[in-house]
Protein backbone atom coordinates (compact mmCIF):
# COMPACT_ATOMS: atom_id res chain seq x y z
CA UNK A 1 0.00 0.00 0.00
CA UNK A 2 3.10 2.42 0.79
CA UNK A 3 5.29 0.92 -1.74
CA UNK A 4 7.02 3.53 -4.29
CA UNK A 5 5.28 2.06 -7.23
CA UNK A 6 2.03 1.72 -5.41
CA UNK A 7 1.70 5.33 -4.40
CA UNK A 8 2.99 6.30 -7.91
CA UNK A 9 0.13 4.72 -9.90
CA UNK A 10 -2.28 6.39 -7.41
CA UNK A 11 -0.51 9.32 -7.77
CA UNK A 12 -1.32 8.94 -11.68
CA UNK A 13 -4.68 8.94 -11.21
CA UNK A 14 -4.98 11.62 -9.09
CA UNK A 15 -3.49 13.12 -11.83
CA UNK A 16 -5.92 12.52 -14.13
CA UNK A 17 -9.29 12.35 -11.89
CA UNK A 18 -7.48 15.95 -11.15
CA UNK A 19 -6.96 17.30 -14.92
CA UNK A 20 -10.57 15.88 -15.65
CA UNK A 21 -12.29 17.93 -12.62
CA UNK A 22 -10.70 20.78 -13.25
CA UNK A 23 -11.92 20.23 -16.97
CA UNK A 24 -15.68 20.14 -15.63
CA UNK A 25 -15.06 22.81 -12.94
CA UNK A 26 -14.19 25.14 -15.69
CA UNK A 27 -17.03 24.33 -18.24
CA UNK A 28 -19.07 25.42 -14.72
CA UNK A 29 -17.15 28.02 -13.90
CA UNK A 30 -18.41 29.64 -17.51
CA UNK A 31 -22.07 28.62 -16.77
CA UNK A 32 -22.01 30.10 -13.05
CA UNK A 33 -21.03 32.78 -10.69
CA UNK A 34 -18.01 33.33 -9.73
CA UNK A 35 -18.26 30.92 -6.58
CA UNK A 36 -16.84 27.82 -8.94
CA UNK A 37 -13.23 29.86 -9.55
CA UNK A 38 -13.17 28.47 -5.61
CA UNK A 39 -13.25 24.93 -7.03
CA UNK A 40 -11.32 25.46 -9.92
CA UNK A 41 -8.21 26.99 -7.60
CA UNK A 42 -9.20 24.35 -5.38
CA UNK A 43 -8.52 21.39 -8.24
CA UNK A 44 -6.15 23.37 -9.71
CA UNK A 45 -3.68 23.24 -6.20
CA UNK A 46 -4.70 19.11 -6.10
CA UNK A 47 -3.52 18.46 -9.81
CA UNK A 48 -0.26 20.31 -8.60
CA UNK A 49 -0.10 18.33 -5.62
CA UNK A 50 -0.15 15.19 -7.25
CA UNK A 51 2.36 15.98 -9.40
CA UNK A 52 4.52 16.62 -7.17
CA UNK A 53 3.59 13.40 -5.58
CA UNK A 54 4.20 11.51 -9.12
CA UNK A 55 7.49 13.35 -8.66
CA UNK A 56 8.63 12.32 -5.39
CA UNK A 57 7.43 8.69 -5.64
CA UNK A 58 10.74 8.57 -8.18
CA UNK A 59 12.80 9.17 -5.29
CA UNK A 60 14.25 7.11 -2.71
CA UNK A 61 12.65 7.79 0.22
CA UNK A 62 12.79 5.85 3.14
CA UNK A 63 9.65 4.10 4.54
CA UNK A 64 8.73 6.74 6.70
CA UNK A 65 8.64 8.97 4.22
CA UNK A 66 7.02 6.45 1.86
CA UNK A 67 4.06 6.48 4.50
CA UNK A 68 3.83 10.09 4.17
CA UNK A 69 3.88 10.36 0.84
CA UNK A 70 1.16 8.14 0.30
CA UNK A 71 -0.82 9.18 3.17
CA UNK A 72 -1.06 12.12 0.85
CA UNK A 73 -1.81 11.05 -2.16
CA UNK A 74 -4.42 9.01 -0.91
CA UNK A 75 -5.82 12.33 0.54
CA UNK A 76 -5.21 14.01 -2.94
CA UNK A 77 -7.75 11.39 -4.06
CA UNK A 78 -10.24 11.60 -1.76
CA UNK A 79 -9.94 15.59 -1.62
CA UNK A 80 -10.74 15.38 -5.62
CA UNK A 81 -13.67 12.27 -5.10
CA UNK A 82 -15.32 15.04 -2.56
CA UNK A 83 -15.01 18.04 -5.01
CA UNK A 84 -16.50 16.17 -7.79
CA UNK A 85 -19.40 15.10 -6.06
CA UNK A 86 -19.87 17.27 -3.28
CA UNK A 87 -18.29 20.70 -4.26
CA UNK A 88 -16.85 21.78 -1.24
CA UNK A 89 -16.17 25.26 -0.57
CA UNK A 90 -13.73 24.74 2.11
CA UNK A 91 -11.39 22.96 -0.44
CA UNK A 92 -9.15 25.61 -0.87
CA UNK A 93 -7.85 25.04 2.54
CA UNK A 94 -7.54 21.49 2.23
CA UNK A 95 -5.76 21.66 -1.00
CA UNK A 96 -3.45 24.79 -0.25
CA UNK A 97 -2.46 22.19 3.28
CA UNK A 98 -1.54 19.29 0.77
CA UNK A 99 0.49 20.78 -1.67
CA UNK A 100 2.02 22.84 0.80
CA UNK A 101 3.13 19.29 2.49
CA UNK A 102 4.46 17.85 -0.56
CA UNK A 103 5.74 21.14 -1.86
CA UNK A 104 7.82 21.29 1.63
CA UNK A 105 8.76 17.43 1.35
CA UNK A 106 10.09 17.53 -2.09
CA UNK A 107 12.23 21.08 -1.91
CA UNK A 108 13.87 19.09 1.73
CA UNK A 109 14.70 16.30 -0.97
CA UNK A 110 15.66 18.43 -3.47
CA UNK A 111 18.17 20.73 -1.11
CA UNK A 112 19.66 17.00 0.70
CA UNK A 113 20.31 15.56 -2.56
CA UNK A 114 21.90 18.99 -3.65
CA UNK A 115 24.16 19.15 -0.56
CA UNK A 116 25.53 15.42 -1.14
CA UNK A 117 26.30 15.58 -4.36
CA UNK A 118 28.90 18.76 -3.80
């Protein structure tokens, strides 16, 4: 469940159930007010999250961090499964908290793996 290649092929279709909601929040978005650009940011921060999740399921991360990762991802998923069919306002929070997470976990990476290779 926390393997590298498990949380990457979730992390794929988070991805894509992303990319596709964002697709139907902004065919709303042209047929509503302008409460929907809340759910379109919203998706928009959760496709970024989960690419950065694709991107850090490439690395070699412990299994701490492994747990992490795809403790987040999983949340990515659900996050997008409750916008879709529940269009929650309070998204923006929950997606701005996830990719800040991942955001923070990859730039540590990213900086370690900088340091060690001088």
């Amino acid at each position: 469940m926390y393997k590298p290649k498990t949380i990457r092929l979730f992390s794929l279709v988070a991805i894509v159930l992303s990319a596709l909601s964002l697709l139907l929040s902004g065919v709303m978005m042209t047929q509503a007010n302008g409460m929907f650009f809340v759910g379109v940011l919203s998706v928009a921060l959760l496709l970024w999250a989960s690419i950065i999740g694709y991107q850090l399921s490439s690395y070699p991360l412990n299994e701490d961090d492994c747990k992490k990762l795809g403790l987040r991802v999983y949340l990515i998923l659900a996050a997008v499964a409750v916008f879709m069919f529940a269009g929650v306002v309070g998204g923006l929070v929950v997606s701005t908290a996830l990719l800040s997470s991942l955001w923070g976990m990859k730039k540590n990476y990213d900086e370690w793996d900088g340091k060690s290779a001088r």
